[in-house]
N, C-alpha and C. Protein backbone atom coordinates (compact mmCIF):
# COMPACT_ATOMS: atom_id res chain seq x y z
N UNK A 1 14.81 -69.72 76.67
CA UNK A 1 14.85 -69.21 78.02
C UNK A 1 13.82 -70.00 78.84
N UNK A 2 14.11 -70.41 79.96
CA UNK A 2 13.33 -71.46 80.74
C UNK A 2 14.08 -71.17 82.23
N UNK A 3 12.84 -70.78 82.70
CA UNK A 3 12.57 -70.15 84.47
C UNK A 3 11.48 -71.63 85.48
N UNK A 4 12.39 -72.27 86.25
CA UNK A 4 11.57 -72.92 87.15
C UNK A 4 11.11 -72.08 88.72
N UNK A 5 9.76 -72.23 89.09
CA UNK A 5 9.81 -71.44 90.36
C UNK A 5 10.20 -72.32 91.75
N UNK A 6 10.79 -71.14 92.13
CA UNK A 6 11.38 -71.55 93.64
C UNK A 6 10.01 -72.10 94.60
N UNK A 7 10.45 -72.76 95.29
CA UNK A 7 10.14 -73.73 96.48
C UNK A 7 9.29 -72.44 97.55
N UNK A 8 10.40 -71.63 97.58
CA UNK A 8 9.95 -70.88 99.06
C UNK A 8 8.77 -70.24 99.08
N UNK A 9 8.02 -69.71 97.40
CA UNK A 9 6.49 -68.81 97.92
C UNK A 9 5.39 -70.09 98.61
N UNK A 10 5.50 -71.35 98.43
CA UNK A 10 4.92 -71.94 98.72
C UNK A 10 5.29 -72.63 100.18
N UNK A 11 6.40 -72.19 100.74
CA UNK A 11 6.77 -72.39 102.28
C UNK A 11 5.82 -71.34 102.38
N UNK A 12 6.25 -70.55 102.01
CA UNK A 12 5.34 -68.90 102.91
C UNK A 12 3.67 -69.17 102.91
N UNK A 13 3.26 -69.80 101.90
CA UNK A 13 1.88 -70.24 102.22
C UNK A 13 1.39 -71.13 103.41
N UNK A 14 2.60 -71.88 103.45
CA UNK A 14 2.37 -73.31 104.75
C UNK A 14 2.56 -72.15 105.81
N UNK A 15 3.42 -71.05 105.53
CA UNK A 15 3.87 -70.60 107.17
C UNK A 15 2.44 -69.98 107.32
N UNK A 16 1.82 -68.77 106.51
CA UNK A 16 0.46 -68.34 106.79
C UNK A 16 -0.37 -69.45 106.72
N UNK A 17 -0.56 -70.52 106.78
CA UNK A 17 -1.56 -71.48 107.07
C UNK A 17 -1.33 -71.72 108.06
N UNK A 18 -0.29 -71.84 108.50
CA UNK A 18 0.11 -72.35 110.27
C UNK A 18 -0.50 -71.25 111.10
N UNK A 19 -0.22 -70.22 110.16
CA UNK A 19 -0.49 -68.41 111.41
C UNK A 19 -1.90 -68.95 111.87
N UNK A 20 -2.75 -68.38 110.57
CA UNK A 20 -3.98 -68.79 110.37
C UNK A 20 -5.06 -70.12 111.46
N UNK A 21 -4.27 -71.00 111.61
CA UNK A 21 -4.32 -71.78 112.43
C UNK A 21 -4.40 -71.57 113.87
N UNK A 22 -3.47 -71.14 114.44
CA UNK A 22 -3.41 -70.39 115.66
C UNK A 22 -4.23 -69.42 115.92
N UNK A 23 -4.29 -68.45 114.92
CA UNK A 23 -5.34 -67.32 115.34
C UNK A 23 -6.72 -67.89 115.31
N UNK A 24 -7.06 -69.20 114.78
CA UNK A 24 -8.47 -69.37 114.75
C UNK A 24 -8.80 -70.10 116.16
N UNK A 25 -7.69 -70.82 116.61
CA UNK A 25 -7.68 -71.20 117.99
C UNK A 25 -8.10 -70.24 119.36
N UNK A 26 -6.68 -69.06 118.94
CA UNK A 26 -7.06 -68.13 120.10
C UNK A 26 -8.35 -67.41 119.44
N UNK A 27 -8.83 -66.85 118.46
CA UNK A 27 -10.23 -66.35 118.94
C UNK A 27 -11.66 -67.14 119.27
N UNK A 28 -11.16 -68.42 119.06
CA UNK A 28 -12.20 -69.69 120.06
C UNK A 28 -11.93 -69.36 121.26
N UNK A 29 -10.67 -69.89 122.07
CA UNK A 29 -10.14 -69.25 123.58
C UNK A 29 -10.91 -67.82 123.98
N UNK A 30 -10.51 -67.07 123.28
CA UNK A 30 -11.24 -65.35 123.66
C UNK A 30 -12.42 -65.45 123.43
N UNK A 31 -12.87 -65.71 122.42
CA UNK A 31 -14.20 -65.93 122.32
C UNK A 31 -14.96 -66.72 123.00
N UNK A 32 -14.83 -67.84 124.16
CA UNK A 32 -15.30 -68.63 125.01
C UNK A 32 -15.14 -68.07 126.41
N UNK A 33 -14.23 -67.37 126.44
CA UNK A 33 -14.04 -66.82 127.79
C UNK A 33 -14.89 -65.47 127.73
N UNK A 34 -15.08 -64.53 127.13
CA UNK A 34 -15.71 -63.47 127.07
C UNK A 34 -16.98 -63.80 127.12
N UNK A 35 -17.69 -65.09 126.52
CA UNK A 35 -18.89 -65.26 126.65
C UNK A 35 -19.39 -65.83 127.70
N UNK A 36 -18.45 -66.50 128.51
CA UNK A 36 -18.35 -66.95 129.85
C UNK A 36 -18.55 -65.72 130.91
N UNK A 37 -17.83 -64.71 130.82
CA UNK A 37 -17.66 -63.40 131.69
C UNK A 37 -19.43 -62.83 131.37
N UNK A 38 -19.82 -62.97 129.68
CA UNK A 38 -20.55 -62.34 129.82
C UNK A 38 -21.75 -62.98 130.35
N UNK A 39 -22.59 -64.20 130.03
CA UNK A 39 -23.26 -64.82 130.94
C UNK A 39 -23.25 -65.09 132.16
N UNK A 40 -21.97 -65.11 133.27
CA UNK A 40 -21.99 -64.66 134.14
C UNK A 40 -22.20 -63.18 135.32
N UNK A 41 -21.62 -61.94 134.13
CA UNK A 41 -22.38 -60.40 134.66
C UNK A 41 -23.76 -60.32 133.81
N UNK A 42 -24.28 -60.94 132.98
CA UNK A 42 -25.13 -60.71 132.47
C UNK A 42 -25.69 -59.55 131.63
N UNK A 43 -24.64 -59.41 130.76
CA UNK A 43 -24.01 -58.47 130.21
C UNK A 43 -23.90 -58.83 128.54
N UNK A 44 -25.19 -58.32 127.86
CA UNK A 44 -25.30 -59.02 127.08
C UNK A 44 -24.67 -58.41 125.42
N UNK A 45 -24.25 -57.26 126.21
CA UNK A 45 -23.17 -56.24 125.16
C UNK A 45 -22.11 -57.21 124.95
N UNK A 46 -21.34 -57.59 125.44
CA UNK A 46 -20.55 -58.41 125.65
C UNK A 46 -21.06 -59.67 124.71
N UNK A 47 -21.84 -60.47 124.65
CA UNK A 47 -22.27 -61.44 124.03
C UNK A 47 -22.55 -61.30 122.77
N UNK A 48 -22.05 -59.86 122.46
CA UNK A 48 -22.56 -59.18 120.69
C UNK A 48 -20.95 -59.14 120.61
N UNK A 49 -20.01 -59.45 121.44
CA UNK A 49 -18.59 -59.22 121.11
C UNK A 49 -18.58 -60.51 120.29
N UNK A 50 -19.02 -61.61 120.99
CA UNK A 50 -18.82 -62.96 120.83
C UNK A 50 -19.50 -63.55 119.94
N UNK A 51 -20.54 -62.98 119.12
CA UNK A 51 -20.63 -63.18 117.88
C UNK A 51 -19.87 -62.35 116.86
N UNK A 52 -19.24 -61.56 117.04
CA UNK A 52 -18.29 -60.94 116.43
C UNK A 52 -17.43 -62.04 116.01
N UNK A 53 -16.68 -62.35 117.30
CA UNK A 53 -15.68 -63.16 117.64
C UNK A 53 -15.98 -64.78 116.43
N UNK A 54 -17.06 -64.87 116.63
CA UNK A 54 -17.63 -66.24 115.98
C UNK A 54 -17.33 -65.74 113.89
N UNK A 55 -17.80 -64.79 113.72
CA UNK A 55 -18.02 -63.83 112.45
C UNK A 55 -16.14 -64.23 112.03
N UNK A 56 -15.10 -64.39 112.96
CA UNK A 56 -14.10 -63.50 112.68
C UNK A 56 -13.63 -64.96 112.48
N UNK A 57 -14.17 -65.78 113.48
CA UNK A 57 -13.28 -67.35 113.46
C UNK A 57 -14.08 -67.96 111.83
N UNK A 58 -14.95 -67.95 111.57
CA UNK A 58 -15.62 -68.54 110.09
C UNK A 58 -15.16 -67.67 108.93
N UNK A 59 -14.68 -66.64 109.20
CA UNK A 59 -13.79 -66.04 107.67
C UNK A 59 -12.15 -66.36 107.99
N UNK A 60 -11.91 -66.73 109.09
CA UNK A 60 -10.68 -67.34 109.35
C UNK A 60 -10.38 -68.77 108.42
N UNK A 61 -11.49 -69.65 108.43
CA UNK A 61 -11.59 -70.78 108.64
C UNK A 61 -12.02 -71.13 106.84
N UNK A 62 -12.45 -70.00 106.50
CA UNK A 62 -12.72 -69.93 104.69
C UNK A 62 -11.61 -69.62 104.33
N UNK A 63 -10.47 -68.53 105.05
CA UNK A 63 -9.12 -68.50 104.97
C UNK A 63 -8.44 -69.74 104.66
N UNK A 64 -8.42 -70.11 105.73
CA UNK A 64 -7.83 -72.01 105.98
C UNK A 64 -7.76 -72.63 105.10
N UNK A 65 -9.22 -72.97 104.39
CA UNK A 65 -9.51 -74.09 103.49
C UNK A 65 -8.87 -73.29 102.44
N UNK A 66 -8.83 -71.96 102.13
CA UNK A 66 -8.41 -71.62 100.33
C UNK A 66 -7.08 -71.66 100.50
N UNK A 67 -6.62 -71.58 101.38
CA UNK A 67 -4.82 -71.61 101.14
C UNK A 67 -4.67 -73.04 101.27
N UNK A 68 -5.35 -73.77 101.93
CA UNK A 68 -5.05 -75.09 101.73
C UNK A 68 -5.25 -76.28 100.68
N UNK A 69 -6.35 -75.25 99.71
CA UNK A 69 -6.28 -75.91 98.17
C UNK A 69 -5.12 -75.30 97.00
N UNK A 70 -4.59 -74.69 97.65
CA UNK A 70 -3.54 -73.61 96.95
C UNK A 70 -2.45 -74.31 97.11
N UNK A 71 -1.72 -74.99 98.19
CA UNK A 71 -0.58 -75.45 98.64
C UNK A 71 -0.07 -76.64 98.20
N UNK A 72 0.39 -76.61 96.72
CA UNK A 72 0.61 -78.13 96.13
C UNK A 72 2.32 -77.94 96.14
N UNK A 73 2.58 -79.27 95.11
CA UNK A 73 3.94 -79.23 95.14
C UNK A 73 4.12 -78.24 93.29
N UNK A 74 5.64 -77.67 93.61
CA UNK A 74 5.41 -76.94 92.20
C UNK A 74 6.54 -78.08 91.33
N UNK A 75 6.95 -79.06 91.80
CA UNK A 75 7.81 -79.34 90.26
C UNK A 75 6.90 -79.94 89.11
N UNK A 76 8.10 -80.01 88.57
CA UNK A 76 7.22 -80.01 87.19
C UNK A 76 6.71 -78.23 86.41
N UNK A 77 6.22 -77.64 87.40
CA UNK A 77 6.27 -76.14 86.63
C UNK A 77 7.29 -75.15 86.35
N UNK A 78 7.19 -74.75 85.14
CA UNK A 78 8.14 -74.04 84.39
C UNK A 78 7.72 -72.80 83.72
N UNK A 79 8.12 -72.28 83.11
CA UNK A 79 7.72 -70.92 82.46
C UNK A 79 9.38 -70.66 81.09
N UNK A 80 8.72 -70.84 80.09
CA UNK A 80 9.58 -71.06 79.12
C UNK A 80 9.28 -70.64 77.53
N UNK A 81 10.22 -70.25 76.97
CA UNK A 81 9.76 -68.71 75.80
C UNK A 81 11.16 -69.63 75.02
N UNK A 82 9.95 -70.28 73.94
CA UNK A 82 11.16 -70.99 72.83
C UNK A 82 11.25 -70.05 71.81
N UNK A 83 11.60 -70.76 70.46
CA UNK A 83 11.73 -69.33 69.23
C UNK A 83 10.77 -68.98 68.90
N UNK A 84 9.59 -69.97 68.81
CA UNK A 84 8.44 -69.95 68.19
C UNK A 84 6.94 -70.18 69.33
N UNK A 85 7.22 -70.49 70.35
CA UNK A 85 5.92 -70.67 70.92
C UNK A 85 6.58 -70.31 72.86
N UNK A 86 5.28 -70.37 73.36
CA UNK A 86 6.12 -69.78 74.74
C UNK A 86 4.76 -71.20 75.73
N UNK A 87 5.81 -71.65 76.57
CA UNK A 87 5.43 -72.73 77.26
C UNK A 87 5.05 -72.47 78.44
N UNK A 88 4.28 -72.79 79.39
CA UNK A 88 3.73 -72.52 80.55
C UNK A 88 2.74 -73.65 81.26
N UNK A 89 3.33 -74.16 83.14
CA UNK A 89 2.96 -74.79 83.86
C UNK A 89 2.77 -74.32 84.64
N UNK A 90 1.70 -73.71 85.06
CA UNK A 90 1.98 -73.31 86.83
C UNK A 90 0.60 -73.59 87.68
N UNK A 91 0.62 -73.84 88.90
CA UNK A 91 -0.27 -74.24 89.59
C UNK A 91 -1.19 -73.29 89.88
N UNK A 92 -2.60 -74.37 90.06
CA UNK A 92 -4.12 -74.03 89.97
C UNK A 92 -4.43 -73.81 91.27
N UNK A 93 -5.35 -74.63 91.43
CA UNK A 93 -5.41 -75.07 92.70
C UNK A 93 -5.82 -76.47 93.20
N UNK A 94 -5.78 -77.22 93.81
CA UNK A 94 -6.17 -78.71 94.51
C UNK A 94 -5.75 -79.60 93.23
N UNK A 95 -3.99 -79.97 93.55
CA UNK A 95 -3.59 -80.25 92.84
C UNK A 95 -3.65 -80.20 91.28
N UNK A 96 -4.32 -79.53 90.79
CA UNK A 96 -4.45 -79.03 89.48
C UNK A 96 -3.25 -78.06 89.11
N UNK A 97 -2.80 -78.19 87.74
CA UNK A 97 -1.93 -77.31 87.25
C UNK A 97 -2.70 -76.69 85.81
N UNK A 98 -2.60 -75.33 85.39
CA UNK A 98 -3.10 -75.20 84.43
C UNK A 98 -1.24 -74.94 83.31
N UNK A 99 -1.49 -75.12 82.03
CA UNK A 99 -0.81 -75.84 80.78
C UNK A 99 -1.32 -74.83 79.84
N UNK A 100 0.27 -74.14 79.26
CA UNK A 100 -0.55 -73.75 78.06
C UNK A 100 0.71 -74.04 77.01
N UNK A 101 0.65 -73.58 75.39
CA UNK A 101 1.61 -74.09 74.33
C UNK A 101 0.49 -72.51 73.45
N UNK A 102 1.25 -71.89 73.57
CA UNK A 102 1.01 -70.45 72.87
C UNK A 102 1.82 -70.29 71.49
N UNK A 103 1.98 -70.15 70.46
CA UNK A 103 2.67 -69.45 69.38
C UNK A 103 2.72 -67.90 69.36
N UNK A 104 4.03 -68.12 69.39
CA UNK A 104 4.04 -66.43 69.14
C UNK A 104 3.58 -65.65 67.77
N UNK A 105 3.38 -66.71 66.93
CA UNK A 105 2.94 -65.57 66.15
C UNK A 105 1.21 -65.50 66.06
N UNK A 106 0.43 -66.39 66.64
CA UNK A 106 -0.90 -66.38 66.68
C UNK A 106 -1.03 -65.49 68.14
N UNK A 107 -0.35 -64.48 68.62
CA UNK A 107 -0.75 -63.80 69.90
C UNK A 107 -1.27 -62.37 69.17
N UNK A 108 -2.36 -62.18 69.82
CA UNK A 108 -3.07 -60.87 69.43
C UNK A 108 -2.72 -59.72 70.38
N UNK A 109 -2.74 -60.06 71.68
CA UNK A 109 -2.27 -58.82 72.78
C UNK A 109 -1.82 -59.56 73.86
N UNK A 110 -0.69 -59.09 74.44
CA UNK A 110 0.04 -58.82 75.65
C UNK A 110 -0.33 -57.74 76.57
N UNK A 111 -0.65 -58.00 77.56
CA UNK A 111 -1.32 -56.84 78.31
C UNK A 111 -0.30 -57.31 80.06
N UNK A 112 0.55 -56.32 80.60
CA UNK A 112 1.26 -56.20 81.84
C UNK A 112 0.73 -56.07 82.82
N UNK A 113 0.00 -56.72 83.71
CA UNK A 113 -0.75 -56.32 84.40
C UNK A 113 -0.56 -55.04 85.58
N UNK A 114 -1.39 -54.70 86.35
CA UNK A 114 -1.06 -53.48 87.08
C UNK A 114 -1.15 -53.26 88.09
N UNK A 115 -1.87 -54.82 88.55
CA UNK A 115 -1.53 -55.15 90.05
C UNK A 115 -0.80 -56.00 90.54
N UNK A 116 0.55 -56.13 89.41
CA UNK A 116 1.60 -56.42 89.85
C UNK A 116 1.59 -58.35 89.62
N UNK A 117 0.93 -58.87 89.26
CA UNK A 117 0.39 -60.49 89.41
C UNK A 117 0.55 -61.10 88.25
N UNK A 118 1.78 -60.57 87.45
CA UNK A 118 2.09 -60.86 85.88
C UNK A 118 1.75 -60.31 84.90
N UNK A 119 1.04 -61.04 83.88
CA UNK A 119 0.91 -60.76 82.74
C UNK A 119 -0.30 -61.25 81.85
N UNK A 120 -0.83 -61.27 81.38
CA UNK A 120 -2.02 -62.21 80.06
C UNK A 120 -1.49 -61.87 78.74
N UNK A 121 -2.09 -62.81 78.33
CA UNK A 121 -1.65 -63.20 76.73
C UNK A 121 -2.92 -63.51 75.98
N UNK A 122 -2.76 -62.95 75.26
CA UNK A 122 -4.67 -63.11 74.16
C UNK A 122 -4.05 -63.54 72.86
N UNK A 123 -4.84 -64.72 72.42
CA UNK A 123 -4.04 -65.36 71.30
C UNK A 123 -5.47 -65.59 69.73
N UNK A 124 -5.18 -66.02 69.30
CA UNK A 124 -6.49 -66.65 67.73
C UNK A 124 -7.03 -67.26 68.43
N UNK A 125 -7.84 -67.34 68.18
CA UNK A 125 -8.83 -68.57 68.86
C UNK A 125 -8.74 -70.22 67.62
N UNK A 126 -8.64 -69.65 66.46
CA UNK A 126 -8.64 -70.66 65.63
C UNK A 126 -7.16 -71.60 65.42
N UNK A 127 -6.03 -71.20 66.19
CA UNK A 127 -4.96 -71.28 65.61
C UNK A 127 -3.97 -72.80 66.62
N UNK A 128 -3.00 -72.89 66.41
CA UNK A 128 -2.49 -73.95 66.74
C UNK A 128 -2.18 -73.83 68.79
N UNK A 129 -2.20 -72.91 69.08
CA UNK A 129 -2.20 -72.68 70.45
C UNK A 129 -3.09 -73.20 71.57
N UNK A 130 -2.83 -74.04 72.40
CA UNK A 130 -3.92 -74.48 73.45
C UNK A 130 -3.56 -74.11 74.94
N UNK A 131 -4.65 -73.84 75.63
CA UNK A 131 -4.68 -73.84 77.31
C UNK A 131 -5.66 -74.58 77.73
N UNK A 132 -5.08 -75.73 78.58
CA UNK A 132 -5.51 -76.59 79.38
C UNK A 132 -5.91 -75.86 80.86
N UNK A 133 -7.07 -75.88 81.32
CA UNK A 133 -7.42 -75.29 82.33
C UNK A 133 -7.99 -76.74 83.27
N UNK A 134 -7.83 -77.03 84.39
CA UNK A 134 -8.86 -78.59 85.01
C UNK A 134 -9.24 -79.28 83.93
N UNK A 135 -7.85 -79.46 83.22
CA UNK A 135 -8.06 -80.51 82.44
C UNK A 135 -8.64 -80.23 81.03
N UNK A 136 -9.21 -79.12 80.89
CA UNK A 136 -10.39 -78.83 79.70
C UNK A 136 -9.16 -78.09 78.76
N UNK A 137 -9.76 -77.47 77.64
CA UNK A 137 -9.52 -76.70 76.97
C UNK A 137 -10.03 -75.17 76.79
N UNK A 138 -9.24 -74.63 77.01
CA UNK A 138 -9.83 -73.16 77.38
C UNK A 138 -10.19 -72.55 76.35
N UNK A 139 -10.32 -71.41 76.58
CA UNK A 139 -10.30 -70.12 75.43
C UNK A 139 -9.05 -69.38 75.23
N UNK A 140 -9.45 -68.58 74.82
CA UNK A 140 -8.12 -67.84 74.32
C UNK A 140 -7.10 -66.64 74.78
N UNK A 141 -7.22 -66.59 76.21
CA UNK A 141 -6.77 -65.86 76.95
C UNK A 141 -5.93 -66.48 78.22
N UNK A 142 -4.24 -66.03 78.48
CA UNK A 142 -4.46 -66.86 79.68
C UNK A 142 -3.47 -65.98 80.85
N UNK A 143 -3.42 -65.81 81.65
CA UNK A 143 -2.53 -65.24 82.46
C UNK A 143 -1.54 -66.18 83.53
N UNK A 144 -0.73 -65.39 83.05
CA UNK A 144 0.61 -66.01 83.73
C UNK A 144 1.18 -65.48 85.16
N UNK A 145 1.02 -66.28 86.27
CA UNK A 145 1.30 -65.97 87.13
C UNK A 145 2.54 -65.81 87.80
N UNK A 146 3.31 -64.51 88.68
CA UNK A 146 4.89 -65.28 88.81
C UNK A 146 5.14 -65.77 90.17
N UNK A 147 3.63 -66.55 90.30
CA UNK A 147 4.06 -67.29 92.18
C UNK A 147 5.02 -68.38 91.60
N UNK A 148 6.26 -67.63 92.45
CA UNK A 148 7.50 -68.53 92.79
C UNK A 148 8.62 -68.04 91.59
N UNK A 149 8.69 -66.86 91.17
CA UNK A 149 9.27 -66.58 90.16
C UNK A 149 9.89 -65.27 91.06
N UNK A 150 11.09 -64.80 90.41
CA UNK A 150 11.38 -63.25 90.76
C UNK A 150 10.86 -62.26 90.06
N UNK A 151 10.83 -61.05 90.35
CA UNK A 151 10.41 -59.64 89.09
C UNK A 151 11.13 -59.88 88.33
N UNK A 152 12.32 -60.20 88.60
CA UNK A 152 13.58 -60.05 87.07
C UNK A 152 13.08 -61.27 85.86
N UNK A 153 12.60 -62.31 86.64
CA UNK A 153 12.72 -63.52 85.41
C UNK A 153 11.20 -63.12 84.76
N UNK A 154 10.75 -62.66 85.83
CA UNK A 154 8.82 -62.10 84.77
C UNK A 154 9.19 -61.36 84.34
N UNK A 155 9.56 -60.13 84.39
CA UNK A 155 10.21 -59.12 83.29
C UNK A 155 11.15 -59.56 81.83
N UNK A 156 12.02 -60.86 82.09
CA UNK A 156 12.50 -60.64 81.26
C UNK A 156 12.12 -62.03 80.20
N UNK A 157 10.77 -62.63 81.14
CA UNK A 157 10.02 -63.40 80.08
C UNK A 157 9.04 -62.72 79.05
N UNK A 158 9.18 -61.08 79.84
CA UNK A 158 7.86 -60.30 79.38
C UNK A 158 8.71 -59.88 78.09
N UNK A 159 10.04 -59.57 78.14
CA UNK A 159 10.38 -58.47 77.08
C UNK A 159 10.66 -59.82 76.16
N UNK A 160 11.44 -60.76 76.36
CA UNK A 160 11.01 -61.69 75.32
C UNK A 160 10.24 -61.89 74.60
N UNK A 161 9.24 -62.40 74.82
CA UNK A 161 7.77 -62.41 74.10
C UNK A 161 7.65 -61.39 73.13
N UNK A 162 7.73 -60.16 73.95
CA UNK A 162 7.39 -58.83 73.66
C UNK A 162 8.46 -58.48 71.95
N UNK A 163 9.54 -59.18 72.21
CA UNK A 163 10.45 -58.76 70.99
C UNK A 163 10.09 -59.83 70.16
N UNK A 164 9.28 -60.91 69.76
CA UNK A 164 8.91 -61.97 69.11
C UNK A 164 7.89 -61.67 68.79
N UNK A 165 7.15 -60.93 69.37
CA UNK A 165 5.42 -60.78 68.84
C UNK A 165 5.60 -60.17 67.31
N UNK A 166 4.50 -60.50 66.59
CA UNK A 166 3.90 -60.25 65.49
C UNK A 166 3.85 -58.41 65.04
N UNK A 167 3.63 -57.93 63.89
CA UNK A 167 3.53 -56.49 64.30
C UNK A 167 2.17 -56.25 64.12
N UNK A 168 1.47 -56.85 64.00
CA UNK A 168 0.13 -57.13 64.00
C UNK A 168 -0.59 -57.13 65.52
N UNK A 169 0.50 -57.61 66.46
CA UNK A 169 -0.11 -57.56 68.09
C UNK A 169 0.04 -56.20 68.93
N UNK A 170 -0.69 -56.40 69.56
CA UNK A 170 -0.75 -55.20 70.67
C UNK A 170 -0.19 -55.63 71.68
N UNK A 171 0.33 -54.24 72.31
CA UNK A 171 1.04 -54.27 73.60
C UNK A 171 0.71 -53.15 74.56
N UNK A 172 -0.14 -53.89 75.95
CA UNK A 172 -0.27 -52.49 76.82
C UNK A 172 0.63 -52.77 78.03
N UNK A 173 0.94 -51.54 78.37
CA UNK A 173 1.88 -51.87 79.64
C UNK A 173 1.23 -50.43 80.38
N UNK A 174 1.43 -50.43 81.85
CA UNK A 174 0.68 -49.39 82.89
C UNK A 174 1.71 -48.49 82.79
């Protein structure tokens, strides 16, 4: 079974980066004009708006930059549950992809997550299974994300797994 993710969650990121964009514009605009009004009545309540205003454009703008290390291309990523091991590509961030090659029978727990954002997989640490994280080699835990996937194909990568695991593994679900 082998699931590639769709194109479009990552339009929807470009479209909220575009939003994002605009709104950091107009609260420069509002925020320049209000401070204008207010140095002119001398009105310095007003000038506590406009550091507000300033407060609102710099968490805008930390906005900006993280969706904009987020926004790569996805081919090449896949999500794929062979007989014996379960395969996984999906994007990091700033052009990074993290990589994993899991065995199903070296998995210790499956855990569903409960805020809805997939799944993790806890595996041996000693055993033939690797996750590539920026390049490195990780530890032994990794979660699978379903940006660009549907509920149906994460669900039914979940019950897969889930009917291959070991009886030795654990399984929590919410």
């Amino acid at each position: 079974m082998r699931f590639e993710p769709s194109e479009e969650a990552m339009y929807r990121r470009m479209d909220q980066k575009e939003r994002i964009l605009y709104l950091i514009a107009a609260c420069g605009l509002i925020g320049s004009l209000v401070f204008l009004l207010g140095v002119i009545n001398q009105n310095w309540y007003v000038a506590g708006g406009v550091v507000c205003a300033v407060c609102l454009i710099v968490v805008l703008v930390w906005r900006y930059r993280a969706l904009g290390q987020r926004i790569m291309p996805l081919t090449g990523c896949f999500l794929e549950v062979r007989q014996d091991c379960l395969l996984v590509r999906q994007p990091q961030w700033q052009e990074r992809y993290e990589t994993c090659q899991i065995f199903l029978s070296e998995i210790e727990q499956i855990v569903w997550s409960s805020r809805k954002d997939g799944f993790y997989v806890q595996f041996h640490d000693k055993g033939k299974s690797l996750v590539l994280l920026r390049g490195k080699q990780s530890g032994p835990i990794f979660h699978i994300r379903p940006f660009g996937y549907r509920k149906e194909e994460m669900e039914s990568v979940y019950q897969a797994i889930k009917e291959r695991l070991p009886a030795s593994a654990s399984v929590f679900e919410p």
